[in-house]
N, C-alpha and C. Protein backbone atom coordinates (compact mmCIF):
# COMPACT_ATOMS: atom_id res chain seq x y z
N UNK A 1 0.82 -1.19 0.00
CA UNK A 1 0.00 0.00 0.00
C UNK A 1 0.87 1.26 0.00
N UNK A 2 2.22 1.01 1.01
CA UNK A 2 2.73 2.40 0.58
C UNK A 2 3.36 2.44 -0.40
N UNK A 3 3.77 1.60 -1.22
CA UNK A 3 4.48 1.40 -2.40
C UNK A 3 3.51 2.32 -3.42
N UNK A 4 2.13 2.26 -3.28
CA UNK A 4 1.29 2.46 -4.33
C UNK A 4 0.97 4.21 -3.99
N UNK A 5 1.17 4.19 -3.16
CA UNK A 5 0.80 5.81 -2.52
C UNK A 5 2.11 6.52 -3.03
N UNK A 6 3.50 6.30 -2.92
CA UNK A 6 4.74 6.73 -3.29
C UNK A 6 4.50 7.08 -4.91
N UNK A 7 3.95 5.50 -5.73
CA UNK A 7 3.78 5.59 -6.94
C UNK A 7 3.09 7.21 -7.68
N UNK A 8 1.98 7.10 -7.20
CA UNK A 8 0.57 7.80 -7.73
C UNK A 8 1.42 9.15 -7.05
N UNK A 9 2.35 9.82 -5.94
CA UNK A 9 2.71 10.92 -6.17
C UNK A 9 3.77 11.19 -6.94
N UNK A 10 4.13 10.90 -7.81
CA UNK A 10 5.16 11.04 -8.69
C UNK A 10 4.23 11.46 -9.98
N UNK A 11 5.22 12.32 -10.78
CA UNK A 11 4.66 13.42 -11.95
C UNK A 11 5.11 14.47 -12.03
N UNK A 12 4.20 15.09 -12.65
CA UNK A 12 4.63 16.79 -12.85
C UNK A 12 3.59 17.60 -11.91
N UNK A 13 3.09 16.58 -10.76
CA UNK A 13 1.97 17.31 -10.28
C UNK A 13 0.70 18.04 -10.29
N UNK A 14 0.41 17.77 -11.44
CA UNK A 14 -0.65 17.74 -12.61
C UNK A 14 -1.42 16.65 -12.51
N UNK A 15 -2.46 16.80 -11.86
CA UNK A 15 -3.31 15.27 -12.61
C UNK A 15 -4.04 15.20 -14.09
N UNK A 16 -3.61 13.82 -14.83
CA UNK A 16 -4.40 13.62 -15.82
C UNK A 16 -5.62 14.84 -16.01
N UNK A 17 -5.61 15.71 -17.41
CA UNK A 17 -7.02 16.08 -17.31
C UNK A 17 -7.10 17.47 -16.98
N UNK A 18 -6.47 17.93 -15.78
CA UNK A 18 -6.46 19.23 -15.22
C UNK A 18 -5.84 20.24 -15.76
N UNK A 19 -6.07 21.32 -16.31
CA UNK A 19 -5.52 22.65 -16.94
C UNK A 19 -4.27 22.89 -16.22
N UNK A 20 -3.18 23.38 -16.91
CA UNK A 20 -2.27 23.48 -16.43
C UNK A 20 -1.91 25.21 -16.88
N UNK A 21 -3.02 26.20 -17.31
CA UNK A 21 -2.97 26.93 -17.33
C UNK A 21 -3.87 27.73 -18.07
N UNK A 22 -4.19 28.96 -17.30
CA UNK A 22 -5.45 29.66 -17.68
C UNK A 22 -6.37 29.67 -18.86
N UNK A 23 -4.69 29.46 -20.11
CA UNK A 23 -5.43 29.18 -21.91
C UNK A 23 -6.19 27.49 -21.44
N UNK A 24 -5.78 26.55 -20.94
CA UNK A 24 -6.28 25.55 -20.98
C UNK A 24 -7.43 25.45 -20.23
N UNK A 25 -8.10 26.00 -18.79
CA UNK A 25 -9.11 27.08 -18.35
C UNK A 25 -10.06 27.06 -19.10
N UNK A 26 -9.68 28.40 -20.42
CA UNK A 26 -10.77 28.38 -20.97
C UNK A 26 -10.71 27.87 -22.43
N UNK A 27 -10.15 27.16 -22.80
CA UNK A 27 -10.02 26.04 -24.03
C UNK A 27 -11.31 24.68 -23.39
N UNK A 28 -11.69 24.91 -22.41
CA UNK A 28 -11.88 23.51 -21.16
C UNK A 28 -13.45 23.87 -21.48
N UNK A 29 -13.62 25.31 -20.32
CA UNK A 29 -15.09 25.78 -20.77
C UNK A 29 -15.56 26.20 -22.13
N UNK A 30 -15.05 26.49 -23.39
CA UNK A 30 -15.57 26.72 -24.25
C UNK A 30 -16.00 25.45 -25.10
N UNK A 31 -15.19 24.37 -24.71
CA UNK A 31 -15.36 22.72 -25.31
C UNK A 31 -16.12 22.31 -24.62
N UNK A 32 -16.60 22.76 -23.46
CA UNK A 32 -17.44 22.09 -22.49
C UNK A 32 -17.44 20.94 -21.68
N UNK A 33 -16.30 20.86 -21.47
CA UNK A 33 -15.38 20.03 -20.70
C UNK A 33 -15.34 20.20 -19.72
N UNK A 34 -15.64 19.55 -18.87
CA UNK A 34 -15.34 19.71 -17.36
C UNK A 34 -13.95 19.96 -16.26
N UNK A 35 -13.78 20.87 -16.02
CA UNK A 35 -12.13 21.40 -15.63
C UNK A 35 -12.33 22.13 -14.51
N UNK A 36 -11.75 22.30 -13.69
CA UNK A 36 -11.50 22.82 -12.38
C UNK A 36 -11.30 24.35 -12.92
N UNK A 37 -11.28 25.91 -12.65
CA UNK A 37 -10.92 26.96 -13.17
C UNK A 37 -9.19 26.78 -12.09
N UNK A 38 -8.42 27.49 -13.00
CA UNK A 38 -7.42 28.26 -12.45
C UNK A 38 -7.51 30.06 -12.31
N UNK A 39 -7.48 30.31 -11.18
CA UNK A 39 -7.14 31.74 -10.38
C UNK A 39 -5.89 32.60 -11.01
N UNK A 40 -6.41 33.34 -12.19
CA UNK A 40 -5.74 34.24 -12.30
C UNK A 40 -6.36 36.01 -12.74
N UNK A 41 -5.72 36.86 -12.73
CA UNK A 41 -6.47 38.12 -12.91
C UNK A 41 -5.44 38.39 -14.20
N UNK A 42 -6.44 39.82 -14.51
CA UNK A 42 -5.53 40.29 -16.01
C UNK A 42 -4.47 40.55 -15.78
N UNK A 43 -3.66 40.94 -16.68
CA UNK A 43 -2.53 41.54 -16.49
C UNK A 43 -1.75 42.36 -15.90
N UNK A 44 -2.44 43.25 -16.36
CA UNK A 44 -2.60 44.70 -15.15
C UNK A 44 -2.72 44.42 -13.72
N UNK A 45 -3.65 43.53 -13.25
CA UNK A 45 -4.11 43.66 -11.94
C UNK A 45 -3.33 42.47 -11.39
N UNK A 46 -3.50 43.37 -9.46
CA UNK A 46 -2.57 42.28 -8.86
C UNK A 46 -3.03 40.50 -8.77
N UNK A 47 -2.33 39.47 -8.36
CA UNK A 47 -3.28 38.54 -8.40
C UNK A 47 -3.82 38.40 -7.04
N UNK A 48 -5.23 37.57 -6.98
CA UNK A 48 -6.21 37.65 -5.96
C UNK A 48 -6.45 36.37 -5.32
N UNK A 49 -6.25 36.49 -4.32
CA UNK A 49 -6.25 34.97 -3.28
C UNK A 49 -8.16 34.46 -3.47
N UNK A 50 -9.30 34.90 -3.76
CA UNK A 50 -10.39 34.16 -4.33
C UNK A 50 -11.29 35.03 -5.00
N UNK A 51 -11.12 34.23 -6.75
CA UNK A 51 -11.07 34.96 -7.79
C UNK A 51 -12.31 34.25 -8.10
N UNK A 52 -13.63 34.68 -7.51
CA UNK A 52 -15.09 34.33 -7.79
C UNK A 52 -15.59 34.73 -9.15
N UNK A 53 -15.40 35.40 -9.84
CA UNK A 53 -15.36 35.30 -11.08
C UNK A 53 -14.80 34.12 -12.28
N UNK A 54 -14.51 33.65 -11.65
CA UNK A 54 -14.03 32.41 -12.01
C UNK A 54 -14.94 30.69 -11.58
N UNK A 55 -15.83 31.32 -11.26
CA UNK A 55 -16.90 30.24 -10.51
C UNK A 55 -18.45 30.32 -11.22
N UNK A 56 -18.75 29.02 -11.12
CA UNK A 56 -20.01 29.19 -11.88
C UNK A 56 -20.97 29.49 -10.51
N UNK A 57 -22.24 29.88 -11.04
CA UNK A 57 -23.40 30.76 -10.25
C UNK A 57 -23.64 29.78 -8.62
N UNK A 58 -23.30 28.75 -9.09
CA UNK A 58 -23.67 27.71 -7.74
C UNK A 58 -22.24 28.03 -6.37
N UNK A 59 -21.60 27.67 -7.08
CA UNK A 59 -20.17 27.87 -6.35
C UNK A 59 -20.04 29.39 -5.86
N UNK A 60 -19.97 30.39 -6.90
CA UNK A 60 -20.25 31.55 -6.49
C UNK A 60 -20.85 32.13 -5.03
N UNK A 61 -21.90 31.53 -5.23
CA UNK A 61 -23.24 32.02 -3.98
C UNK A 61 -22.53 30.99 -2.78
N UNK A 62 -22.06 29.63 -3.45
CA UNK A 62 -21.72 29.01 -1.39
C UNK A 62 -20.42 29.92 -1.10
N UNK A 63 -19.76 29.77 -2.17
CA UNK A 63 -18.66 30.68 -1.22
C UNK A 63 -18.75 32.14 -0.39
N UNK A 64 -19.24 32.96 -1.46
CA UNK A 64 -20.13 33.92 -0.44
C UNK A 64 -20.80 33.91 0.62
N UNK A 65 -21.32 32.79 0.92
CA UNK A 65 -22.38 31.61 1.59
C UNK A 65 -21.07 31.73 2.35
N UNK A 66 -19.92 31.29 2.60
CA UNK A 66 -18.99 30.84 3.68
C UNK A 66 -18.17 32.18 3.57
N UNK A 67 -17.79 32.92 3.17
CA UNK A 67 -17.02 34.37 3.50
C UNK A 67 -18.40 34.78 4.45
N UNK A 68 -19.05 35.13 4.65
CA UNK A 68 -20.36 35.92 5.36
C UNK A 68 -20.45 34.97 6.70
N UNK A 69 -20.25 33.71 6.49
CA UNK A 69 -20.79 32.59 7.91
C UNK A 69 -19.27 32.55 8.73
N UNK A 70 -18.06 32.61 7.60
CA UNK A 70 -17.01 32.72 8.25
C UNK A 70 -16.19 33.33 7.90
N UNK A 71 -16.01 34.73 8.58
CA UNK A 71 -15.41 35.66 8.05
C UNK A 71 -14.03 36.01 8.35
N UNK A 72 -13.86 35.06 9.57
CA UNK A 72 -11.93 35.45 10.07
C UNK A 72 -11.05 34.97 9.03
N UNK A 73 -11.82 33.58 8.25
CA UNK A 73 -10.75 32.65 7.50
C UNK A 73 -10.39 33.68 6.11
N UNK A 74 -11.02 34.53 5.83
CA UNK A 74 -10.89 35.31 4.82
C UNK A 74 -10.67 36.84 4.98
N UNK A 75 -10.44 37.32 6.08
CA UNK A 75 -10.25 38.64 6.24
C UNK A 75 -9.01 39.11 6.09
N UNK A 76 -8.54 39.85 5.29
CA UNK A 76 -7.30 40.76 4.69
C UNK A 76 -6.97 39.89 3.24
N UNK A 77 -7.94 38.82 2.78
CA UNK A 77 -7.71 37.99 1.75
C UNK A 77 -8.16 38.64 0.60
N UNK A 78 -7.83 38.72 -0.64
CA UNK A 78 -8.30 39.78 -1.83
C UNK A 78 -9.28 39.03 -2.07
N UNK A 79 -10.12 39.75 -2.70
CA UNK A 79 -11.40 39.12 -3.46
C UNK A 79 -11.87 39.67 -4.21
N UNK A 80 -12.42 39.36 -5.50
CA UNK A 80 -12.54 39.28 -7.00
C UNK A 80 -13.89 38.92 -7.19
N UNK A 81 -14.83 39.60 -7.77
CA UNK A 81 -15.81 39.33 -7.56
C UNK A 81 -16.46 40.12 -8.83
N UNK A 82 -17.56 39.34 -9.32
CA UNK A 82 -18.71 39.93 -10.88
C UNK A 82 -19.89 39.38 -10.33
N UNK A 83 -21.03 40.89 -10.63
CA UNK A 83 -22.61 40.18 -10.44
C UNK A 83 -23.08 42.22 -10.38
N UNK A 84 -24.23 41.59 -10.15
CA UNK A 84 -25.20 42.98 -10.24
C UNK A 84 -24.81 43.85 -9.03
N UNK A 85 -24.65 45.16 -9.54
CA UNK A 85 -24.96 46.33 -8.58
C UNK A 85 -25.96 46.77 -7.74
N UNK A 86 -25.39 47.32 -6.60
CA UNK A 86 -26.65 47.60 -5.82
C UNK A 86 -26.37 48.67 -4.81
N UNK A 87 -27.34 49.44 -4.40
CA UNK A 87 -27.15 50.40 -3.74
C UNK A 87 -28.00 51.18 -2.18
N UNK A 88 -27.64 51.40 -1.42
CA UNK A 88 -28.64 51.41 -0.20
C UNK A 88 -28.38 52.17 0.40
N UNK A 89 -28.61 53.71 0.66
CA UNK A 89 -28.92 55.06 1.87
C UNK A 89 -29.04 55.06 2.85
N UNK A 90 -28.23 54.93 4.24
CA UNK A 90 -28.96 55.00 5.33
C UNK A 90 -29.06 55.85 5.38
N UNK A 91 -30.65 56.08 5.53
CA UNK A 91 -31.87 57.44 5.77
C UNK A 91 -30.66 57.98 7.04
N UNK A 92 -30.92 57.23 8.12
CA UNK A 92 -30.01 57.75 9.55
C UNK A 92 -28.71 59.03 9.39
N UNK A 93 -28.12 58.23 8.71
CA UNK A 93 -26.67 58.56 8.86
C UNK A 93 -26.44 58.96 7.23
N UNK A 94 -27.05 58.96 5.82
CA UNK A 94 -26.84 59.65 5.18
C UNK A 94 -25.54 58.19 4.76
N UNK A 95 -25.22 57.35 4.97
CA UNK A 95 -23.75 56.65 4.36
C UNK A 95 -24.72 55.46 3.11
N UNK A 96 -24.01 55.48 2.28
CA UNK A 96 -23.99 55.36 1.24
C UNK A 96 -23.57 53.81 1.28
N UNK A 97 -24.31 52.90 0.40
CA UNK A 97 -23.59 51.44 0.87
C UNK A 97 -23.50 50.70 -0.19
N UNK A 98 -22.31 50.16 -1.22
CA UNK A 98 -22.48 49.79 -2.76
C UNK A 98 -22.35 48.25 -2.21
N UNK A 99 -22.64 47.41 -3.11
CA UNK A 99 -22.75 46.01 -3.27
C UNK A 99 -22.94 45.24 -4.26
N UNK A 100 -22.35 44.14 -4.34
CA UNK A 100 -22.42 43.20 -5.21
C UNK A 100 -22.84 42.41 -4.73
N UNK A 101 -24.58 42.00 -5.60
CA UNK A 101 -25.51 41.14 -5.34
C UNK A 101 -24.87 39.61 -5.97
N UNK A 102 -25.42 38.06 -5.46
CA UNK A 102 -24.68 37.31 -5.85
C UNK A 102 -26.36 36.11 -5.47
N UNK A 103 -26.59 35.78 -6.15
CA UNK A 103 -28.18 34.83 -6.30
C UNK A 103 -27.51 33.99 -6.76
N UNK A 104 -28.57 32.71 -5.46
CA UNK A 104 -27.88 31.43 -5.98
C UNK A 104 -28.78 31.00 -7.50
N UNK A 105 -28.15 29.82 -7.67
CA UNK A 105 -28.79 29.30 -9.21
C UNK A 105 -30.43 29.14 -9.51
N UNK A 106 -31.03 29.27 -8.38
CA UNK A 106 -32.37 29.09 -8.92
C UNK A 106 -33.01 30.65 -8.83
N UNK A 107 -32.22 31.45 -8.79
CA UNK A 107 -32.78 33.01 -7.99
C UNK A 107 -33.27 33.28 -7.38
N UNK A 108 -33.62 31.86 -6.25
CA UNK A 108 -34.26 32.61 -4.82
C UNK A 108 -33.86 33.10 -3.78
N UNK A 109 -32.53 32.78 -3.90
CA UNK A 109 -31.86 33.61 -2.22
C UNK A 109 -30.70 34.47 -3.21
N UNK A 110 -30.88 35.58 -2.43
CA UNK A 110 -29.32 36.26 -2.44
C UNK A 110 -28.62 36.79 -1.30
N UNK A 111 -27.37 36.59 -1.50
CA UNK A 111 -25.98 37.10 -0.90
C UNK A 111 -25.28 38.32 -1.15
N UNK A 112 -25.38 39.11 -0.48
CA UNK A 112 -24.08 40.73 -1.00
C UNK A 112 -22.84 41.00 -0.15
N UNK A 113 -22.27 41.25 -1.09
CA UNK A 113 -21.00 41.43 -0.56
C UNK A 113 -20.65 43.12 -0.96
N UNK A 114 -20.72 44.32 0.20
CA UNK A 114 -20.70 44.89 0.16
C UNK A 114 -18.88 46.01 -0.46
N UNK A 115 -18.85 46.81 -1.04
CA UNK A 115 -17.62 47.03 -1.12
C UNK A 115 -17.52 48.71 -0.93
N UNK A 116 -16.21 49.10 -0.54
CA UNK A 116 -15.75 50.47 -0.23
C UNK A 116 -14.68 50.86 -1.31
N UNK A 117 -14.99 51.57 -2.83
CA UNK A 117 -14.34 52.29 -3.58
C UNK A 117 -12.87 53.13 -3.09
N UNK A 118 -11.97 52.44 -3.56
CA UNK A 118 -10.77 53.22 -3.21
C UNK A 118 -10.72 54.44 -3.87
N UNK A 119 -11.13 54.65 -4.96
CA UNK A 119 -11.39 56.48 -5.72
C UNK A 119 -13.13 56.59 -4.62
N UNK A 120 -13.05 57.24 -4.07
CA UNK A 120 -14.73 57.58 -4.03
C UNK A 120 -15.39 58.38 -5.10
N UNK A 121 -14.74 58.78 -5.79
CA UNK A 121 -15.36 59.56 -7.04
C UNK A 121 -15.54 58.66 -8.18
N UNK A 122 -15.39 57.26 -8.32
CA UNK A 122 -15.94 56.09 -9.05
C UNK A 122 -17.26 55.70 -9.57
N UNK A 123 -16.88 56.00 -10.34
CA UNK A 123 -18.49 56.17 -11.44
C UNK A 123 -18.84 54.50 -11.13
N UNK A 124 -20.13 54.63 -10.71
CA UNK A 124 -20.73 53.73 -10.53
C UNK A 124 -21.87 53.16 -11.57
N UNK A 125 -21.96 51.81 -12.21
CA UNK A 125 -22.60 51.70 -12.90
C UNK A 125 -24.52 51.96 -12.08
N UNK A 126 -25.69 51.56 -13.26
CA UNK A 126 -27.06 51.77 -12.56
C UNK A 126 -27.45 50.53 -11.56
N UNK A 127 -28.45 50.21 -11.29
CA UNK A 127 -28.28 49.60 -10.10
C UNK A 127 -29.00 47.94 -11.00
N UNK A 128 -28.51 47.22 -10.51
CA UNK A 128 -28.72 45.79 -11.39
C UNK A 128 -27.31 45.47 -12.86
N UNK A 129 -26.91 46.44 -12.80
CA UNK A 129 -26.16 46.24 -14.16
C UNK A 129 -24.69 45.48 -13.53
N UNK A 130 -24.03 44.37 -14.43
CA UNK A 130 -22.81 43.70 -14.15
C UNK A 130 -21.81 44.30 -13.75
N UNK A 131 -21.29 44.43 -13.08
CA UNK A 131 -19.79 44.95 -12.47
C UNK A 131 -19.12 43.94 -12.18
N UNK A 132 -17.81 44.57 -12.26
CA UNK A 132 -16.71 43.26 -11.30
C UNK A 132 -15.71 44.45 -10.15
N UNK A 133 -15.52 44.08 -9.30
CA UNK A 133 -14.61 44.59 -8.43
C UNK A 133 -13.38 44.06 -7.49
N UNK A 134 -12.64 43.96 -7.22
CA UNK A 134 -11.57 43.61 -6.26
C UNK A 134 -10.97 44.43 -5.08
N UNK A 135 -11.13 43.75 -4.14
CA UNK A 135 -10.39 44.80 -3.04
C UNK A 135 -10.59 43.39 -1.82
N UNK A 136 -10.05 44.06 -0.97
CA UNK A 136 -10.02 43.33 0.48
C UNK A 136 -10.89 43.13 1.63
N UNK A 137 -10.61 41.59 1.87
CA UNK A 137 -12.00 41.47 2.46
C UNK A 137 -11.97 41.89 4.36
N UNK A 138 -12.87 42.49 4.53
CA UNK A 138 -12.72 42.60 5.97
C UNK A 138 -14.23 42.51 6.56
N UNK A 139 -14.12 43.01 8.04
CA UNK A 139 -15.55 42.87 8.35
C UNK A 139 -16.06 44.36 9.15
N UNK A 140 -17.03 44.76 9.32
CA UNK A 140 -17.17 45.85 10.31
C UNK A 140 -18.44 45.33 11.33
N UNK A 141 -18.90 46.54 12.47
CA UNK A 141 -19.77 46.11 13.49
C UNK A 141 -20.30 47.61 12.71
N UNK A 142 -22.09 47.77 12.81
CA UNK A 142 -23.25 48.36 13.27
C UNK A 142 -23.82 48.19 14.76
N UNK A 143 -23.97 48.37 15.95
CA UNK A 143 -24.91 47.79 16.66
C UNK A 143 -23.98 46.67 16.86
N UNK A 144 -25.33 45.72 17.04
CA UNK A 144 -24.94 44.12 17.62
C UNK A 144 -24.68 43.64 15.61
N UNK A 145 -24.43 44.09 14.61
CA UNK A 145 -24.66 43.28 13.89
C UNK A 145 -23.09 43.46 13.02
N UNK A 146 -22.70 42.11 13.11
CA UNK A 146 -21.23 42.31 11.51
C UNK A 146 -21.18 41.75 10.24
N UNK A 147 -21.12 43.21 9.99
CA UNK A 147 -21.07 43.13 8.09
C UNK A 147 -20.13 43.03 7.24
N UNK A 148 -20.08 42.11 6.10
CA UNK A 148 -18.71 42.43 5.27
C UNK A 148 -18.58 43.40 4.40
N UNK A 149 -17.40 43.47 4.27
CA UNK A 149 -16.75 44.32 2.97
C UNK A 149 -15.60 44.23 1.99
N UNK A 150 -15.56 44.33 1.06
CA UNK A 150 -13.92 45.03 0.34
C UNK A 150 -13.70 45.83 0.60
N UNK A 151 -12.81 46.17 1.35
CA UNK A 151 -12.30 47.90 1.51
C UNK A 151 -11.26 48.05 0.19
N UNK A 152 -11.11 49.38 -0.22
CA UNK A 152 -10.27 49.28 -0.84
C UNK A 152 -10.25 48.88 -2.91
N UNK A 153 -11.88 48.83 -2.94
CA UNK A 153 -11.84 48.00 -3.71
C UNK A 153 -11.85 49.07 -5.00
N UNK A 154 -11.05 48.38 -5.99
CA UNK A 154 -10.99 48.58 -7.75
C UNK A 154 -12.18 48.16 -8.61
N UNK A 155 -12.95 48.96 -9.35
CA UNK A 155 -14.14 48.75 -9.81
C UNK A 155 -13.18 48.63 -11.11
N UNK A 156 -12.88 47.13 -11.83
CA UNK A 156 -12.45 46.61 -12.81
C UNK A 156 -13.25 46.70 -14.06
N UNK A 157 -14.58 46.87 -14.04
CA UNK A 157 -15.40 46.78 -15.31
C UNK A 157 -16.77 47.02 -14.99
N UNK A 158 -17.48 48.01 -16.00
CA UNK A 158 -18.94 47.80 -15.50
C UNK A 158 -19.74 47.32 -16.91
């Protein structure tokens, strides 16, 4: 048995099958092939420790689903993120609150992941329309209640 365990880790560390790089990624999804995504950002931008854009609508929403339920394991971690805009006033306090809405696959529940514009003068797309953004994940307190965020975040595309 350990003979066979020694065996099977030997390679290039690659398993049979698995993309060994972003062109192979999306060579994978456009053939419709089933492939794991690889985590990378454009060129320009730095790279991002969870690159949800890279996830289909199911995966998307649990992970959001687990950044929100558990938020220490991911706090100061970058995050990368595409889905609809959204926007909310507290009447109270006048603060301004942007978000990226994230519905799981059947569109009955949604998840937001709120973010804080590093330009505050960032043209914001209308409210429902696709964006993607990146910045860092942290958490804050209201009251008794804690909310997430990107601080920091780069509005990459609207």
């Amino acid at each position: 048995m350990c003979i066979l365990c020694l065996l099977a880790g030997c390679g290039n560390g690659t398993p049979e099958g698995m993309p060994t790089s972003a062109t192979e990624t999306t060579e994978a999804q456009t053939t419709g092939a089933t492939a794991p995504t690889v985590t990378t950002a454009p060129e320009d931008l730095p790279p991002v420790d969870f690159d949800l854009t890279q996830m289909n609508q199911t995966m998307m929403y649990a992970q959001v689903y687990d950044m929100i339920y558990n938020p220490d394991e991911y706090r100061g971690k970058s995050v990368r993120i595409r889905g609809p805009f959204n926007t909310y006033t507290d009447e109270e306090t006048g603060d301004v609150h942007r978000a990226i809405l994230i519905r799981d696959a059947t569109a009955c529940c949604t998840q937001g992941i709120e973010f804080e514009p590093a330009d505050p003068d960032a043209v914001m797309p209308a409210v429902d329309a696709e964006m993607t953004v990146s910045g860092v994940f942290d958490t804050y307190m209201t009251g008794p209640m804690l909310f997430c965020i990107l601080r920091d975040a780069a509005v990459e595309s609207l």
